[in-house]
Every structure is written in structure tokens, then in C-alpha cells.
PDB file of N, CA and C in Angstrom:
ATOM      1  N   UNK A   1       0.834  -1.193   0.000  1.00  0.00           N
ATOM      2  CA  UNK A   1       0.000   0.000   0.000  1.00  0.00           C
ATOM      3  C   UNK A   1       0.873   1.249   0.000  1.00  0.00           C
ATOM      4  N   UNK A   2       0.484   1.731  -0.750  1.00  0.00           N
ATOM      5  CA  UNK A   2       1.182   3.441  -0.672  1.00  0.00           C
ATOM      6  C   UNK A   2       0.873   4.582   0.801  1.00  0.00           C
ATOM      7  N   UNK A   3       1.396   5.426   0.891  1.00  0.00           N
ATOM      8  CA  UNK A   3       0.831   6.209   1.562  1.00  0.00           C
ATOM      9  C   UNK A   3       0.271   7.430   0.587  1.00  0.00           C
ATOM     10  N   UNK A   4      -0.153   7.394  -0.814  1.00  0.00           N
ATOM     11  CA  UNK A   4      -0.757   8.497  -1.177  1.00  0.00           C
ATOM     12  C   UNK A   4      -1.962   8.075  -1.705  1.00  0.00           C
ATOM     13  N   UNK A   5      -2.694   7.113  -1.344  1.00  0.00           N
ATOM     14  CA  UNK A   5      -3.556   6.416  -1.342  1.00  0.00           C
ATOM     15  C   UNK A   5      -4.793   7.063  -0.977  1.00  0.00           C
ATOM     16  N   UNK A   6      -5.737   7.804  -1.246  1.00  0.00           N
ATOM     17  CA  UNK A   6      -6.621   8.373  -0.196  1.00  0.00           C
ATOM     18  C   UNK A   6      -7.242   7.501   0.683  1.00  0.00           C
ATOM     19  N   UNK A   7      -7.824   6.359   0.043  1.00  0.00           N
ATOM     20  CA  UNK A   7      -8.883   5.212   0.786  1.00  0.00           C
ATOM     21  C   UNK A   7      -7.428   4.871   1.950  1.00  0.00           C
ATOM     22  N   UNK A   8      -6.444   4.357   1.947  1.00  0.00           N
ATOM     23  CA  UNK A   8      -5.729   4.238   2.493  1.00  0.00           C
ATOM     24  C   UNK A   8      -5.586   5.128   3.929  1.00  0.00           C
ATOM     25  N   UNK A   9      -5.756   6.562   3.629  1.00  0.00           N
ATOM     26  CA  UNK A   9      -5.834   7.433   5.064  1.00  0.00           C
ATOM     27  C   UNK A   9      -7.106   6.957   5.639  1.00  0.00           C
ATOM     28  N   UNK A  10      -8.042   6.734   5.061  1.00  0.00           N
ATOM     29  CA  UNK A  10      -9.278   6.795   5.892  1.00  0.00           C
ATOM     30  C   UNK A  10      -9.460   5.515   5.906  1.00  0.00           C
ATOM     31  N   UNK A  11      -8.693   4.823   6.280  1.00  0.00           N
ATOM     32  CA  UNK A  11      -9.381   3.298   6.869  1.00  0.00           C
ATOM     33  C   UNK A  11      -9.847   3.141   7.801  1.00  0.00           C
ATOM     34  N   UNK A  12      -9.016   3.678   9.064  1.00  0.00           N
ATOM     35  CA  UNK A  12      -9.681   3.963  10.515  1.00  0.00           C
ATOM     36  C   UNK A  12     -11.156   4.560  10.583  1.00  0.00           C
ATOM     37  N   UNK A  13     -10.924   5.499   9.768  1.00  0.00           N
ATOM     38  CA  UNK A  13     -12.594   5.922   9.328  1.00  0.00           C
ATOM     39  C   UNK A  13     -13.779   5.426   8.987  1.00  0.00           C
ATOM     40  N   UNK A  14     -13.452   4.405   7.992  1.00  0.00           N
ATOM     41  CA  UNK A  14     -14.016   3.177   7.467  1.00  0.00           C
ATOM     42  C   UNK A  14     -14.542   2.318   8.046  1.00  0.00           C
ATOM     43  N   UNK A  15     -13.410   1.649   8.608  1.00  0.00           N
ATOM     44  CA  UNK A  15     -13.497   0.488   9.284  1.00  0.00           C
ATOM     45  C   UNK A  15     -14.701   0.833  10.588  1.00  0.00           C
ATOM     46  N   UNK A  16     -14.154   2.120  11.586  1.00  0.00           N
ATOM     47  CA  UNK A  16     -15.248   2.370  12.530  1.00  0.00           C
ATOM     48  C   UNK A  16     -16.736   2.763  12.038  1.00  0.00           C
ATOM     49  N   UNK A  17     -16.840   3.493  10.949  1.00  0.00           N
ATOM     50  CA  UNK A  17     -18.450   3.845  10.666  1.00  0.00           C
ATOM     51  C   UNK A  17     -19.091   2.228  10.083  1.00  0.00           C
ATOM     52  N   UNK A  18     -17.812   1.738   9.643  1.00  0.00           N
ATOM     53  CA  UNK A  18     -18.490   0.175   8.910  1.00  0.00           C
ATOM     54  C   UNK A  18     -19.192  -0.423  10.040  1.00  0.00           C
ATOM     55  N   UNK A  19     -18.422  -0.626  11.147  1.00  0.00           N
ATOM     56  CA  UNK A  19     -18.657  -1.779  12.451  1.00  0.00           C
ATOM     57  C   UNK A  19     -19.852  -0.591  12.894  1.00  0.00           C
ATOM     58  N   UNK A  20     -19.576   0.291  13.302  1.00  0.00           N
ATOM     59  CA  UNK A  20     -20.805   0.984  14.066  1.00  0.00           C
ATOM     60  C   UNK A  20     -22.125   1.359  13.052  1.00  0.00           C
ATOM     61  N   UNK A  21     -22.016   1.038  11.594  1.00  0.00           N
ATOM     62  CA  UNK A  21     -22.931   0.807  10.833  1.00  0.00           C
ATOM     63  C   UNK A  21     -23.859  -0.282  11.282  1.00  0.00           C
ATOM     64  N   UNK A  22     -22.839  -1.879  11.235  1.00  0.00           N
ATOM     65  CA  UNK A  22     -23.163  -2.942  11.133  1.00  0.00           C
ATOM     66  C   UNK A  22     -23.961  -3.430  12.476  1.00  0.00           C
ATOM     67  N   UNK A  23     -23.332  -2.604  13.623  1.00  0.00           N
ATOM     68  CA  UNK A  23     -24.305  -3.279  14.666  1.00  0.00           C
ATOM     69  C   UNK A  23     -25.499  -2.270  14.941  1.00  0.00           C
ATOM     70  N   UNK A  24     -25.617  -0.685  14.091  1.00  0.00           N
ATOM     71  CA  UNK A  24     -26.793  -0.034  13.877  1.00  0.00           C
ATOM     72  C   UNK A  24     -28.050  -1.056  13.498  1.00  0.00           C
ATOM     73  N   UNK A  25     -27.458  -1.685  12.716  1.00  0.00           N
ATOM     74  CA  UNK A  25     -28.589  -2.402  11.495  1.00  0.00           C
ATOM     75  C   UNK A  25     -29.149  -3.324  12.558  1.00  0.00           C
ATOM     76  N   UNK A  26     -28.671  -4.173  13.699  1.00  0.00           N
ATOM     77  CA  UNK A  26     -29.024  -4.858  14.869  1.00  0.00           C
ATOM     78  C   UNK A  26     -29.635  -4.066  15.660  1.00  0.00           C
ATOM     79  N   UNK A  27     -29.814  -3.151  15.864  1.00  0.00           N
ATOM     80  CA  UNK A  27     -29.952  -2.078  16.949  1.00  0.00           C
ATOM     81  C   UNK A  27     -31.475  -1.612  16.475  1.00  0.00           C
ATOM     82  N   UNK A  28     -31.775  -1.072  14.745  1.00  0.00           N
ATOM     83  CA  UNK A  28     -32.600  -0.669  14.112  1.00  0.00           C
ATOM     84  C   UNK A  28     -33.793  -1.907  14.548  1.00  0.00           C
ATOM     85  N   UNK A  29     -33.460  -3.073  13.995  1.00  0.00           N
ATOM     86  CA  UNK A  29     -34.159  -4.305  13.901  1.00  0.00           C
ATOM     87  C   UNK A  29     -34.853  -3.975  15.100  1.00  0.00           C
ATOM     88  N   UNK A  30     -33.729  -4.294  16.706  1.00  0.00           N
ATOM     89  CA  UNK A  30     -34.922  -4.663  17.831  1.00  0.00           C
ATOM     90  C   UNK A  30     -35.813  -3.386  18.184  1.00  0.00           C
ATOM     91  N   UNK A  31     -35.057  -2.186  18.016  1.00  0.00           N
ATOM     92  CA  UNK A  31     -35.809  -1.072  17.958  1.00  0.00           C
ATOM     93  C   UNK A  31     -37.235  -0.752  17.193  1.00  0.00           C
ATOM     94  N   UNK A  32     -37.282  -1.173  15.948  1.00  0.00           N
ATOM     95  CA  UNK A  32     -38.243  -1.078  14.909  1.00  0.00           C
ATOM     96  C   UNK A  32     -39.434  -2.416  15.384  1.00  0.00           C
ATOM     97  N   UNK A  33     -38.866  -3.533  16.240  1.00  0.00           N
ATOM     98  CA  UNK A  33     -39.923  -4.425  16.310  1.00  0.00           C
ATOM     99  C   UNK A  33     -40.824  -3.859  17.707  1.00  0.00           C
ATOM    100  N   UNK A  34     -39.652  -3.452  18.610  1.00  0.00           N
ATOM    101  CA  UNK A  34     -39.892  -3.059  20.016  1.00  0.00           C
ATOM    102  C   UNK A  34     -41.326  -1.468  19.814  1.00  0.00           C
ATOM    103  N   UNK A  35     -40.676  -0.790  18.761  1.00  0.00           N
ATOM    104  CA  UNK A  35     -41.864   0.327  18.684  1.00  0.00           C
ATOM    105  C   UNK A  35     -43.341  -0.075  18.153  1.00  0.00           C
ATOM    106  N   UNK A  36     -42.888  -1.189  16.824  1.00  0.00           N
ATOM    107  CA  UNK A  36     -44.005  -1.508  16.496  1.00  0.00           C
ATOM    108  C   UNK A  36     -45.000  -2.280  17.189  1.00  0.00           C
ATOM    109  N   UNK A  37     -44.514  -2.903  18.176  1.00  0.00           N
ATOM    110  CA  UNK A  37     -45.145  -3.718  19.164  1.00  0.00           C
ATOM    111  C   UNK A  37     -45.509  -2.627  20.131  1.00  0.00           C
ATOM    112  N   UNK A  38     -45.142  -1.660  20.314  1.00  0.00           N
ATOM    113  CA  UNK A  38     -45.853  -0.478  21.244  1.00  0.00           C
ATOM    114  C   UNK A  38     -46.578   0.322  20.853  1.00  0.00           C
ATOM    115  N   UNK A  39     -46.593   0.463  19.406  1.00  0.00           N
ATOM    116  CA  UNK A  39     -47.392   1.009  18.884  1.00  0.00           C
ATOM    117  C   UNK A  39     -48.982   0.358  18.458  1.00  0.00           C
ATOM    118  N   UNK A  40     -48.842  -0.626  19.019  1.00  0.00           N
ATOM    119  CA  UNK A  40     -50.101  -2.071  18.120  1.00  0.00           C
ATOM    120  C   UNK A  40     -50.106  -1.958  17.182  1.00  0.00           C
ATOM    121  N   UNK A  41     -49.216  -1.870  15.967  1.00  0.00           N
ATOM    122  CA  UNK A  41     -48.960  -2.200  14.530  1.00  0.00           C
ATOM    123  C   UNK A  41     -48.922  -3.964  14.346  1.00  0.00           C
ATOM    124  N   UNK A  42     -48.795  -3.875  13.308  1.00  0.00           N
ATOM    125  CA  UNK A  42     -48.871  -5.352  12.412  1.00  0.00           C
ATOM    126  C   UNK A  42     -46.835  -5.585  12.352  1.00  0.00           C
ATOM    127  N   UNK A  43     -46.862  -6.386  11.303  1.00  0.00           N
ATOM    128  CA  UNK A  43     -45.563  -6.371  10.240  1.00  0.00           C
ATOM    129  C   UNK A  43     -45.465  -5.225   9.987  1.00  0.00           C
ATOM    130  N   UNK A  44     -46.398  -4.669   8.999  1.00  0.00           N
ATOM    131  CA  UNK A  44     -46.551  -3.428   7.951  1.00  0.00           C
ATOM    132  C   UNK A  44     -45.543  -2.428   8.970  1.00  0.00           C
ATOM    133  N   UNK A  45     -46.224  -2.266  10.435  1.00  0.00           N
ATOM    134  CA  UNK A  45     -45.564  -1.098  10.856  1.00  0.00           C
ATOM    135  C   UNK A  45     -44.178  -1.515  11.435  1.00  0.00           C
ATOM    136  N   UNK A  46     -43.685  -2.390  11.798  1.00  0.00           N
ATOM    137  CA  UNK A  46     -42.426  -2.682  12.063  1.00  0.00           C
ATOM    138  C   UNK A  46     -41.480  -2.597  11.225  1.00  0.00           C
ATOM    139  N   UNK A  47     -41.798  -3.194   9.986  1.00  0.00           N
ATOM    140  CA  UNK A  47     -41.058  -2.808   8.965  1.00  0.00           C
ATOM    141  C   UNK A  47     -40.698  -1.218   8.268  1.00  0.00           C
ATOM    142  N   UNK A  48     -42.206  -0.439   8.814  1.00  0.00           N
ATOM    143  CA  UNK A  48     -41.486   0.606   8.098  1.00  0.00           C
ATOM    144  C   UNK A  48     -40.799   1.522   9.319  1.00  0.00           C
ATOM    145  N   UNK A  49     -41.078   0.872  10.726  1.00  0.00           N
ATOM    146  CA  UNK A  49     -40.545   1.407  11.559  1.00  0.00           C
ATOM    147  C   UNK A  49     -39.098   1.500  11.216  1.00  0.00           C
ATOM    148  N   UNK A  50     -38.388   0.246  10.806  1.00  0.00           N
ATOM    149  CA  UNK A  50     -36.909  -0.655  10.742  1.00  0.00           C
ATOM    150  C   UNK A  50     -36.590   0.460  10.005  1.00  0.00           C
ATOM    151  N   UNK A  51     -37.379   0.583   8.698  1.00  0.00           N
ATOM    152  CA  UNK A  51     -36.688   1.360   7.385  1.00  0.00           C
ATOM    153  C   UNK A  51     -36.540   2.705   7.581  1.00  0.00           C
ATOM    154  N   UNK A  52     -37.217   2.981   8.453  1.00  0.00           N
ATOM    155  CA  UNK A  52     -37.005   4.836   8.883  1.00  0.00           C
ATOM    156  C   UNK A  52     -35.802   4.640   9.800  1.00  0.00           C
ATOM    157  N   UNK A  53     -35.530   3.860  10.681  1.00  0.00           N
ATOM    158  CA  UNK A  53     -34.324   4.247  11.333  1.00  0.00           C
ATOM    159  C   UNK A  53     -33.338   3.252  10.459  1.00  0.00           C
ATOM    160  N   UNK A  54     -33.454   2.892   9.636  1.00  0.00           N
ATOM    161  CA  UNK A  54     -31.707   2.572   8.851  1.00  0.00           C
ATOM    162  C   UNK A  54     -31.787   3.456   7.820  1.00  0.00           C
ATOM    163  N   UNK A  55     -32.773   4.468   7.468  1.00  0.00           N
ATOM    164  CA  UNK A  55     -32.417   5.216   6.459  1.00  0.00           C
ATOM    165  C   UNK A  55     -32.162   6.463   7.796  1.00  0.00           C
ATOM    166  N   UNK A  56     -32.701   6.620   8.395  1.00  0.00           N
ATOM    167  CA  UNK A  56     -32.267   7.999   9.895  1.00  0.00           C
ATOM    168  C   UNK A  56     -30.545   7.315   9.831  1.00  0.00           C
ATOM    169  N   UNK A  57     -30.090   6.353  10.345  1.00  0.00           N
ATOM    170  CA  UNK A  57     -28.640   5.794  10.726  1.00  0.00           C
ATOM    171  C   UNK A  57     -27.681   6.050   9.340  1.00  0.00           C
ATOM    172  N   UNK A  58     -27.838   6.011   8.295  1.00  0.00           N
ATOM    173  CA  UNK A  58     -27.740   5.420   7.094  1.00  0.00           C
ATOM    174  C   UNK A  58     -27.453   7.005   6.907  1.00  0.00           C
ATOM    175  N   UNK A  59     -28.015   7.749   6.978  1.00  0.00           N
ATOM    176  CA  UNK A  59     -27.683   9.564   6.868  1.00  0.00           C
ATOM    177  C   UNK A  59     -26.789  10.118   7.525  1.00  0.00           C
ATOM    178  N   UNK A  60     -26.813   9.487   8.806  1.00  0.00           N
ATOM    179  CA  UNK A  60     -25.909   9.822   9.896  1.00  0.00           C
ATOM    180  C   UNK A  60     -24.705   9.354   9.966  1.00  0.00           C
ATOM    181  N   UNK A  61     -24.174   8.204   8.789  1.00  0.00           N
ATOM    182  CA  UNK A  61     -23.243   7.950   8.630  1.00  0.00           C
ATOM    183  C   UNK A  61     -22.430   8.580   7.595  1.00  0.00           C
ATOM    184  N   UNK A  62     -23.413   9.014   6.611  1.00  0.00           N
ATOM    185  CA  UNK A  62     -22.842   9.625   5.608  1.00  0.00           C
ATOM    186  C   UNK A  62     -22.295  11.200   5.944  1.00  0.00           C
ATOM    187  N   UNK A  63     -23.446  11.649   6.334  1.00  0.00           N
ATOM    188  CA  UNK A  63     -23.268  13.217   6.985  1.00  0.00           C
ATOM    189  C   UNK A  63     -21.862  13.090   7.986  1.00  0.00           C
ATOM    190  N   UNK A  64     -21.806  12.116   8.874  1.00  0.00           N
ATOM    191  CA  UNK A  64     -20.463  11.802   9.933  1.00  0.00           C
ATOM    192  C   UNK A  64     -18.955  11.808   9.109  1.00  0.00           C
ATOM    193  N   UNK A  65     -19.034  10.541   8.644  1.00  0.00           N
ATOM    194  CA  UNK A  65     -18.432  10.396   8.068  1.00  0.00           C
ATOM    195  C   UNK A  65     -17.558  11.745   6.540  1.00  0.00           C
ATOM    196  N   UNK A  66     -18.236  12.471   6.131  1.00  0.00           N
ATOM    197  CA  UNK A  66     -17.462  13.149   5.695  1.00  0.00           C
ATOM    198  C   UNK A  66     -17.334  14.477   6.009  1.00  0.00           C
ATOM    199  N   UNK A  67     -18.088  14.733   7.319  1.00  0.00           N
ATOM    200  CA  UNK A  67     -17.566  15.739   8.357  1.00  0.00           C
ATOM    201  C   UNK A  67     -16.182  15.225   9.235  1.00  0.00           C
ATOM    202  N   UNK A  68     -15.956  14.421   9.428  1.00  0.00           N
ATOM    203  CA  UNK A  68     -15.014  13.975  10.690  1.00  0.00           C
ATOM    204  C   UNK A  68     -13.805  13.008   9.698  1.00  0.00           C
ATOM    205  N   UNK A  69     -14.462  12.780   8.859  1.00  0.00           N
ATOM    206  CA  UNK A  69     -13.271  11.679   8.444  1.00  0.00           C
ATOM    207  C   UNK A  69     -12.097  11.570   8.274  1.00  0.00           C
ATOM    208  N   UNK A  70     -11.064  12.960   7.522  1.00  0.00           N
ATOM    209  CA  UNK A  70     -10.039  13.194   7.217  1.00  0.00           C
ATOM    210  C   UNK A  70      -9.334  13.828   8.391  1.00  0.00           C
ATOM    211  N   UNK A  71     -10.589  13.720   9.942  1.00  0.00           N
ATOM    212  CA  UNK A  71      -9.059  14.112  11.142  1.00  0.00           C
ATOM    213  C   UNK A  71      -9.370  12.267  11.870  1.00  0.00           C
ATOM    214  N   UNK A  72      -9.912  11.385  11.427  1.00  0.00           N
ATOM    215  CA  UNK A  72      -9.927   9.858  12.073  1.00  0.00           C
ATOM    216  C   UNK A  72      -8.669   9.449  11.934  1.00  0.00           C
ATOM    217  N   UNK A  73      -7.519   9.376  12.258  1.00  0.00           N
ATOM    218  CA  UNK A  73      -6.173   8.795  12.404  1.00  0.00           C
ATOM    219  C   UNK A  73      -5.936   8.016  13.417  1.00  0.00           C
ATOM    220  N   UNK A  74      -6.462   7.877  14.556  1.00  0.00           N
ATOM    221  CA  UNK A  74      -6.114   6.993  15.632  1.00  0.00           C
ATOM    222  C   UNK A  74      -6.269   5.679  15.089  1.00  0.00           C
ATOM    223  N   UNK A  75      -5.775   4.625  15.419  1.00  0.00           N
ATOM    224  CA  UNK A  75      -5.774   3.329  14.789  1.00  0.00           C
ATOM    225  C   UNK A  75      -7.514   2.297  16.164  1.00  0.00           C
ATOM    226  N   UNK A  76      -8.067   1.829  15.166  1.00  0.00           N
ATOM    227  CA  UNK A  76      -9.125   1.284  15.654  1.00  0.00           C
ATOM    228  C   UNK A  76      -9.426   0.718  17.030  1.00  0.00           C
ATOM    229  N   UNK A  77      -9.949   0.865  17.588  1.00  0.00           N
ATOM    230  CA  UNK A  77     -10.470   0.367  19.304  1.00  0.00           C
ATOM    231  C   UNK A  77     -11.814  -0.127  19.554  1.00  0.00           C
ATOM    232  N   UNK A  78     -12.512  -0.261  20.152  1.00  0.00           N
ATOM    233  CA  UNK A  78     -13.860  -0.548  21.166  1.00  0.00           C
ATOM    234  C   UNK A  78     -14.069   0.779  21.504  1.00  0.00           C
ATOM    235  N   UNK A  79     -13.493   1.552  21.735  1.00  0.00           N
ATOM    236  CA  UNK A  79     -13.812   2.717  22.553  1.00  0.00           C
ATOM    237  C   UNK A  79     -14.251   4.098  21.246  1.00  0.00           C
ATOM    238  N   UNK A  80     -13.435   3.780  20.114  1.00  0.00           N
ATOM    239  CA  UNK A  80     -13.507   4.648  18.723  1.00  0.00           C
ATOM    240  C   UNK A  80     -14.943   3.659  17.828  1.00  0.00           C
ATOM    241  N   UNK A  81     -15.272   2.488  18.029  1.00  0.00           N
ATOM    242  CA  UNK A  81     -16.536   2.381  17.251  1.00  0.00           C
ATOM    243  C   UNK A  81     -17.273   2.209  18.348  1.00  0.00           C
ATOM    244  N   UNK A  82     -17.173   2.135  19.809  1.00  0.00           N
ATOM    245  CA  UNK A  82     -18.616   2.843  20.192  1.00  0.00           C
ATOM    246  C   UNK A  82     -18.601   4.272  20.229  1.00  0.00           C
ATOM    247  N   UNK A  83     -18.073   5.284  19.926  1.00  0.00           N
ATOM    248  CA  UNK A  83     -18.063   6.490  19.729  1.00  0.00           C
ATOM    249  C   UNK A  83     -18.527   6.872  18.427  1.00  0.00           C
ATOM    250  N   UNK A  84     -18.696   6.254  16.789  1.00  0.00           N
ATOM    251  CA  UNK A  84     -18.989   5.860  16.035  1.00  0.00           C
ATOM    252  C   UNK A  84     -20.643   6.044  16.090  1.00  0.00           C
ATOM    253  N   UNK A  85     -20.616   4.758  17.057  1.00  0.00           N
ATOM    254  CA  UNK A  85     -21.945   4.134  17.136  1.00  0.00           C
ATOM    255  C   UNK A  85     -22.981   5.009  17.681  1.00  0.00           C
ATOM    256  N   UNK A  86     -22.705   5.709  18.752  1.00  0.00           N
ATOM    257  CA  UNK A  86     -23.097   6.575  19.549  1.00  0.00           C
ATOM    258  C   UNK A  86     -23.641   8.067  18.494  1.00  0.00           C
ATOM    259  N   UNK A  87     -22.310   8.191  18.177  1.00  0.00           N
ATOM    260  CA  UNK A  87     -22.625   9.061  16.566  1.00  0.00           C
ATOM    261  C   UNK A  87     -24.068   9.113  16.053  1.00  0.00           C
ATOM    262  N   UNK A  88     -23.598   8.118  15.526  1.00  0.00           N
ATOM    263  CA  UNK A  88     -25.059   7.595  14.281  1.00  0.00           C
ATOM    264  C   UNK A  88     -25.813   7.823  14.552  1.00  0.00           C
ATOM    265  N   UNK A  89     -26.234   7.658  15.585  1.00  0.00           N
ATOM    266  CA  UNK A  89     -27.355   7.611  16.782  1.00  0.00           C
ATOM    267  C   UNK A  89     -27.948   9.396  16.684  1.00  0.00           C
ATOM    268  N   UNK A  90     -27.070  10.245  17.310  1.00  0.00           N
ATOM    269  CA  UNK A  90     -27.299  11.240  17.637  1.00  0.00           C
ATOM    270  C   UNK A  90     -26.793  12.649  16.523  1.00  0.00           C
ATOM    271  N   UNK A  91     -26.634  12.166  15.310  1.00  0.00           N
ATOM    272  CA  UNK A  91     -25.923  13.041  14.488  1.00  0.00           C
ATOM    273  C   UNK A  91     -26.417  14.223  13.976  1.00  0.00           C
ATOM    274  N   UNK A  92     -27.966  14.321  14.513  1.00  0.00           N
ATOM    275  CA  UNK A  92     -28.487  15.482  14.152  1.00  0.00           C
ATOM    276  C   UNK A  92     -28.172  16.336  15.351  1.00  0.00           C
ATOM    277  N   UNK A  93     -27.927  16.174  16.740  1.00  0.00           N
ATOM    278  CA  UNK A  93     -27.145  17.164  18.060  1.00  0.00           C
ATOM    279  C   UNK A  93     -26.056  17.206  17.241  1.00  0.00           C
ATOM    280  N   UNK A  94     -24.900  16.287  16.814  1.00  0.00           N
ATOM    281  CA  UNK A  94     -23.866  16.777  16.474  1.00  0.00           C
ATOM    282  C   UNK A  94     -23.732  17.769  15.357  1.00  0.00           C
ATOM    283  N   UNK A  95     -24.734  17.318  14.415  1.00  0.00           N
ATOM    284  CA  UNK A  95     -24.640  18.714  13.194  1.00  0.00           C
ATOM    285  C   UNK A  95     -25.266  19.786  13.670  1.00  0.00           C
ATOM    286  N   UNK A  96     -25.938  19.704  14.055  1.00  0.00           N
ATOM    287  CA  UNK A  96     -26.657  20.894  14.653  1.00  0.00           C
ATOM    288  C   UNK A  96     -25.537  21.819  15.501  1.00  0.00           C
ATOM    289  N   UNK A  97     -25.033  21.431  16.682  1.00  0.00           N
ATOM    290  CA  UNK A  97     -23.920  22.093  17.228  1.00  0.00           C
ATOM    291  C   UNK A  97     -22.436  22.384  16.763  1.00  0.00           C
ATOM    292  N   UNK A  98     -22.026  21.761  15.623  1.00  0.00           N
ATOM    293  CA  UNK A  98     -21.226  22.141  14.528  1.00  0.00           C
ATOM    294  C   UNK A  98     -21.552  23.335  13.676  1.00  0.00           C
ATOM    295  N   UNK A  99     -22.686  23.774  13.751  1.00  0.00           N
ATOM    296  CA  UNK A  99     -22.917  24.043  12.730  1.00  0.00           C
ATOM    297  C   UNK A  99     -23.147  26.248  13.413  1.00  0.00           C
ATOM    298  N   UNK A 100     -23.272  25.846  14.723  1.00  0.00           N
ATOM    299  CA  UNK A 100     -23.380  27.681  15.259  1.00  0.00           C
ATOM    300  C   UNK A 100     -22.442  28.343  15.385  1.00  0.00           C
ATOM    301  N   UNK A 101     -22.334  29.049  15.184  1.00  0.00           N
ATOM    302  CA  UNK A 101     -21.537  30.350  15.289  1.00  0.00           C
ATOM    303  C   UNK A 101     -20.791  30.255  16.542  1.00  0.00           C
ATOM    304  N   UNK A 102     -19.529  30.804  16.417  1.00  0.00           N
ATOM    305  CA  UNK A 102     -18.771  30.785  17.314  1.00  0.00           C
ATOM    306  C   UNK A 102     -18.651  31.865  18.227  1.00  0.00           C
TER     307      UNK A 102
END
């Protein structure tokens, strides 16, 4: 591998939004069954419960990810993809407070 690689700098980047993607999509699932079952929905509503929060997560990775990506250099941990994860989660506080005036 080179170091003038771009994909190459952002692996750490990668790799953490990938994993804190991947256990989103677990997270969405029990979430989306857990509402729809509180909601007294069917299938119908669980499913579109699921699909609103992996397309909500699914934004929040993208929006994250190329706000933060090119300072991700620390080399991968537990502690950097639950921070990730946590992210995803909450990325509309984080853009939102990025985004005021100083």
C-alpha cells in the first residue's frame, strides 16, 4: 500500500463507521420491532418502523463520516466504534452544534 492512497488514510474511518454501521442495522431491527409492538402495529408497521431508522442511521453515517473523516487517524479500538456508534445515533445534536456560530 502506498501512503498516497486516499482510501488508504481513511481506513480507521471506514473500518469504525463500517462496524458501528453494522451493529446499527441490529440495533434498528430490535428497535423497529420493540416500537411496532408499542405502537399495536402489524408487520406493515415494524417494517417501516426498521426502514425509517436505517435510512435515519444510514444519513448519519454519511453526513459523519465526511464531516469527521479526514481528522480519524487513531488506529481502531472498542472505545472509537462505540463512539462511532453513539454518533449515528445522535448526528443530528452533532450537526446541529457544529454548525453555530462561534
Amino acid at each position: 500500500m502506498t501512503t498516497q492512497d486516499p482510501l488508504w488514510k481513511l481506513r480507521h474511518a471506514l473500518a469504525g463507521v463500517g462496524l458501528a454501521l453494522l451493529l446499527s442495522v441490529f440495533v434498528a431491527a430490535l428497535a423497529g420491532a420493540a416500537l411496532g409492538d408499542a405502537f399495536g402495529g402489524g408487520y406493515g408497521t415494524r417494517v417501516a418502523l426498521y426502514a425509517a431508522l436505517l435510512v435515519y442511521v444510514m444519513t448519519g453515517a454519511v453526513v459523519l463520516f465526511v464531516k469527521v473523516a479526514q481528522h480519524e487517524t487513531a488506529p481502531l479500538s472498542f472505545a472509537r466504534v462505540a463512539r462511532w456508534f453513539a454518533s449515528l445515533w445522535l448526528w443530528p445534536l452533532l450537526w446541529a452544534a457544529g454548525r453555530q456560530p462561534t
